[in-house]
N, C-alpha and C. Protein backbone atom coordinates (compact mmCIF):
# COMPACT_ATOMS: atom_id res chain seq x y z
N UNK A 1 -6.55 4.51 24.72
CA UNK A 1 -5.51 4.96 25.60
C UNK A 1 -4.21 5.05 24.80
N UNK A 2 -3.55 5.76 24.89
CA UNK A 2 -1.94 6.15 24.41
C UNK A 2 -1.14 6.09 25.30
N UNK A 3 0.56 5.63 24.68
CA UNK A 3 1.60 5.53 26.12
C UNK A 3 2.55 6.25 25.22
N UNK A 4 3.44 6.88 25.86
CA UNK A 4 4.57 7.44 25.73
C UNK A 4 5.58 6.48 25.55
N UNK A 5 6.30 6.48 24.13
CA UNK A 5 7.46 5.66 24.20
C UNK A 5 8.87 6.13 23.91
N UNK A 6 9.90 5.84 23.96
CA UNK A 6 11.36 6.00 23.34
C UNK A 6 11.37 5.06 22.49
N UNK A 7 12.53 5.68 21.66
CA UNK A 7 13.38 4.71 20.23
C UNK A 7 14.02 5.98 20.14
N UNK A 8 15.57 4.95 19.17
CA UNK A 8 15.78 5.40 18.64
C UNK A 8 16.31 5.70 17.02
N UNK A 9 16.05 6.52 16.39
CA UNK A 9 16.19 6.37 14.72
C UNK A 9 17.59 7.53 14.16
N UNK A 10 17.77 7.02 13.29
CA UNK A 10 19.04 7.56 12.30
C UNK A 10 18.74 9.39 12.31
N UNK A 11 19.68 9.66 12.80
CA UNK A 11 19.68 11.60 13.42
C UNK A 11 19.09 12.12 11.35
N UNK A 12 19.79 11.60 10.47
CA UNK A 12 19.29 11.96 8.87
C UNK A 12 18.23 11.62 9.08
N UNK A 13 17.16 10.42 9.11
CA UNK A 13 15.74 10.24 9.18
C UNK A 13 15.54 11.07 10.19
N UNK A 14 15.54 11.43 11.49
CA UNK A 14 14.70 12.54 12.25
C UNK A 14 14.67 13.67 11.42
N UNK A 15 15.82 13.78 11.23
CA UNK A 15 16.08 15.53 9.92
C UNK A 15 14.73 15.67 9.28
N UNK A 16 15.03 14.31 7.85
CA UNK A 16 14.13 14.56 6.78
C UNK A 16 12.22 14.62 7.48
N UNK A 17 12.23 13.98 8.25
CA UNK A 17 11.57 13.92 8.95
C UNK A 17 10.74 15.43 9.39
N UNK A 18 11.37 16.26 10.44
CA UNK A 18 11.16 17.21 11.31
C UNK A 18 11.28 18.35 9.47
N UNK A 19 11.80 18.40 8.87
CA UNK A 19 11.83 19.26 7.50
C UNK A 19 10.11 18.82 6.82
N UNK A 20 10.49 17.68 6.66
CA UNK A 20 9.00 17.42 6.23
C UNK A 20 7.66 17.68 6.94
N UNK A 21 7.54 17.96 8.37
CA UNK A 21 6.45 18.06 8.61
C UNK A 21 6.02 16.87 9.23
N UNK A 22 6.43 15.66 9.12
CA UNK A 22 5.89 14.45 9.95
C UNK A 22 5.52 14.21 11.24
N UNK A 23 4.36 13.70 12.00
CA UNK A 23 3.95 13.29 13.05
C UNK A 23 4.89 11.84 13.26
N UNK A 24 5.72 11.96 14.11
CA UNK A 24 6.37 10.56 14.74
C UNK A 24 5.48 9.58 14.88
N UNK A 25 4.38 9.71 15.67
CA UNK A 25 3.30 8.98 16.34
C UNK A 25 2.30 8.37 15.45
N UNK A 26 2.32 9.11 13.96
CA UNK A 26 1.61 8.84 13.09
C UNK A 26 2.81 8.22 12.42
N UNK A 27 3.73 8.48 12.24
CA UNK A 27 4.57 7.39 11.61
C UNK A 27 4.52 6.09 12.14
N UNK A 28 5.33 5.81 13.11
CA UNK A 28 5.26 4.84 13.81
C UNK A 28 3.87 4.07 14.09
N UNK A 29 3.13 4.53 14.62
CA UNK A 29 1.85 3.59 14.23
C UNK A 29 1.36 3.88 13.04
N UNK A 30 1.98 3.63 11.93
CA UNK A 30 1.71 3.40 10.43
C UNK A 30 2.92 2.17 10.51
N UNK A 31 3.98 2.64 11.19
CA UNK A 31 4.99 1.62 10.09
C UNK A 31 4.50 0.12 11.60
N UNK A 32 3.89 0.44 12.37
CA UNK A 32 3.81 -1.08 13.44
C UNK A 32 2.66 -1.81 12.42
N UNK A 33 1.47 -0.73 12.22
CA UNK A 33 0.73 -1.69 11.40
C UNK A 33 0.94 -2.29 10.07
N UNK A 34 1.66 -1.30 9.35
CA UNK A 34 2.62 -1.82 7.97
C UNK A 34 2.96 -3.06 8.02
N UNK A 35 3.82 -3.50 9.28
CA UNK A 35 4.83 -4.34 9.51
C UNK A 35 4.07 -5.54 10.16
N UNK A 36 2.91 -5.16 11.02
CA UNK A 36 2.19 -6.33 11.29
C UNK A 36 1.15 -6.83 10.09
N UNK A 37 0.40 -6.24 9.27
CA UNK A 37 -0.08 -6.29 7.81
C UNK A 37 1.47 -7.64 7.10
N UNK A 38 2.17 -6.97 7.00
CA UNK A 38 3.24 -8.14 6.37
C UNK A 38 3.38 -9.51 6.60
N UNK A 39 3.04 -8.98 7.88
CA UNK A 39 3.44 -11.05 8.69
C UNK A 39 2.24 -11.63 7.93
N UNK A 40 1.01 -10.57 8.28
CA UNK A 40 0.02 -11.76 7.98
C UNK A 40 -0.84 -11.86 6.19
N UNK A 41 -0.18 -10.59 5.70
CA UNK A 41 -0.78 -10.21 4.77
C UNK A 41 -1.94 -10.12 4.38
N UNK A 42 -2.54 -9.30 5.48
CA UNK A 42 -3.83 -8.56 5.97
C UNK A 42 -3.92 -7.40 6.48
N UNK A 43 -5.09 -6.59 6.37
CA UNK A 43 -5.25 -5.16 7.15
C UNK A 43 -3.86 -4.32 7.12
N UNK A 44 -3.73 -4.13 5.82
CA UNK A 44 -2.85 -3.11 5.68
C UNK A 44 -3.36 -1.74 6.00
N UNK A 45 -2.65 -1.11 6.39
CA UNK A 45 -3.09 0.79 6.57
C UNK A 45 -3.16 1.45 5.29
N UNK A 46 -4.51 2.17 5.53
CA UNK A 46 -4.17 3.40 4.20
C UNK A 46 -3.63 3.73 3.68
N UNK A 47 -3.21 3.55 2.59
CA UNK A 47 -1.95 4.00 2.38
C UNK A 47 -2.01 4.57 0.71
N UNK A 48 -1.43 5.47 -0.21
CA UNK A 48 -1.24 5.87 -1.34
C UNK A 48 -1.05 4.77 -2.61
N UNK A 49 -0.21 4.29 -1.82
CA UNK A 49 0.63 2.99 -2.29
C UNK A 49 -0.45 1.68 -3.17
N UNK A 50 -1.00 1.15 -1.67
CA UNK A 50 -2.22 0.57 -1.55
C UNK A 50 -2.97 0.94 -2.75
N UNK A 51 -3.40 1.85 -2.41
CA UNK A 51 -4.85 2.62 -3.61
C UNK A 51 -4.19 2.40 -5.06
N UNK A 52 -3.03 2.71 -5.74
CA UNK A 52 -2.67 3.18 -6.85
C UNK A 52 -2.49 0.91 -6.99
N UNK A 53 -1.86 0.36 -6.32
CA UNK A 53 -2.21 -0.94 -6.92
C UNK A 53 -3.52 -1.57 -6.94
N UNK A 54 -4.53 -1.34 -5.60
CA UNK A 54 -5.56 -1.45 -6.20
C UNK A 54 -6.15 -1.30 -7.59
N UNK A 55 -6.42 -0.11 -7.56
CA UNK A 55 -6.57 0.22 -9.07
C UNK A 55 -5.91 -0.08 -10.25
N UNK A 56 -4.81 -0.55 -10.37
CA UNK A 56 -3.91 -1.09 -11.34
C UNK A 56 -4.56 -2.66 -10.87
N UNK A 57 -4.59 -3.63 -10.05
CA UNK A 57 -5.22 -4.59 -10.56
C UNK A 57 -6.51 -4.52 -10.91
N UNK A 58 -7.28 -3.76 -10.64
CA UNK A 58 -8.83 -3.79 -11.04
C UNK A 58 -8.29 -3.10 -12.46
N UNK A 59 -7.59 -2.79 -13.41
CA UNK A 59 -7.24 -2.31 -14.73
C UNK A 59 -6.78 -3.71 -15.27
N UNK A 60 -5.97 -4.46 -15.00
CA UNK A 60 -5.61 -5.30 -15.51
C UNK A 60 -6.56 -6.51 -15.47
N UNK A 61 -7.35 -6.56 -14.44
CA UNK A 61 -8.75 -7.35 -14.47
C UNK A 61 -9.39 -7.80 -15.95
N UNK A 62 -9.78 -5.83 -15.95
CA UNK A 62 -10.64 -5.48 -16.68
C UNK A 62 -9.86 -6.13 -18.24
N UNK A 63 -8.66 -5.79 -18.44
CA UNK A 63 -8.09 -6.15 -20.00
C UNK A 63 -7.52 -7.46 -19.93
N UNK A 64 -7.75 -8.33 -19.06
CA UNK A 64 -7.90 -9.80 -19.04
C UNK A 64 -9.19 -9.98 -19.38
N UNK A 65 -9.88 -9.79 -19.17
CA UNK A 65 -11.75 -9.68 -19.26
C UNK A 65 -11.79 -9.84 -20.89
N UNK A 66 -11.76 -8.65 -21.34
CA UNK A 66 -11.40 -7.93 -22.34
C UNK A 66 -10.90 -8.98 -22.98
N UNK A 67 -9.61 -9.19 -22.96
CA UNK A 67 -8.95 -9.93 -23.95
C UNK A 67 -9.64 -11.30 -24.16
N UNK A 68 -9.82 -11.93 -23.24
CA UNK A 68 -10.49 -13.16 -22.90
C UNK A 68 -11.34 -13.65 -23.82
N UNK A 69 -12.41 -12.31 -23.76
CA UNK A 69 -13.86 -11.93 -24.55
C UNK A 69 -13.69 -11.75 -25.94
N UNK A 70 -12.41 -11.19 -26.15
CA UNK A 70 -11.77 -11.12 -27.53
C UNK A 70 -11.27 -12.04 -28.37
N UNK A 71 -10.68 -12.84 -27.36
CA UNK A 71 -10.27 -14.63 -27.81
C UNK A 71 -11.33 -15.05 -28.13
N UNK A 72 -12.55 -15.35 -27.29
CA UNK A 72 -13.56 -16.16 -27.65
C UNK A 72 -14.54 -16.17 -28.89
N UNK A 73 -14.59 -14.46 -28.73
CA UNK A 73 -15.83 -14.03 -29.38
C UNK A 73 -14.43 -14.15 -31.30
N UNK A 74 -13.34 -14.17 -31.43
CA UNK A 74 -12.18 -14.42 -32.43
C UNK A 74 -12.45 -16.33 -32.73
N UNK A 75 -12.29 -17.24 -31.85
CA UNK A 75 -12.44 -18.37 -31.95
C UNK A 75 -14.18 -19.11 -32.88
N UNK A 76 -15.20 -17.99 -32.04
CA UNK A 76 -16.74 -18.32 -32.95
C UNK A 76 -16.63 -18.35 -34.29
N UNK A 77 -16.20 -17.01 -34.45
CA UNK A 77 -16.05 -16.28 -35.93
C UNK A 77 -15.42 -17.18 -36.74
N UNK A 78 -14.81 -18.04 -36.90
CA UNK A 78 -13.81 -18.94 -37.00
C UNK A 78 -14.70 -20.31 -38.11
């Protein structure tokens, strides 16, 4: 079910907004779940953002791994 709501936001953000192409409704229930994700720091929304740090920690994982393996297998040799 969906409800109809009011707010109101900065007349420049509606601008960039209505120029860009943005769904309000899709904003706003992005930025409620954004904002509830924060409190609990869980179930964040889809997001671009999201994905590109994902992947940057699964990179830095990997060359902790890496290095780790490099220390050790440096320490045998020894």
């Amino acid at each position: 079910m969906r409800v109809a709501t009011n707010c109101t936001i900065d007349i420049d953000l509606k601008n960039r907004a209505k120029i860009n192409n943005l769904d309000f409704s899709e904003c706003l229930t992005f930025g409620i779940l954004f904002k509830l994700a924060e409190m609990s720091d869980l179930n964040y929304p889809p997001n671009k953002l999201n994905q590109k740090i994902k992947k940057m920690a699964e990179r830095l994982q990997e060359l902790a791994e890496r290095l780790e393996k490099e220390e050790y297998e440096a320490r045998i040799s020894l």
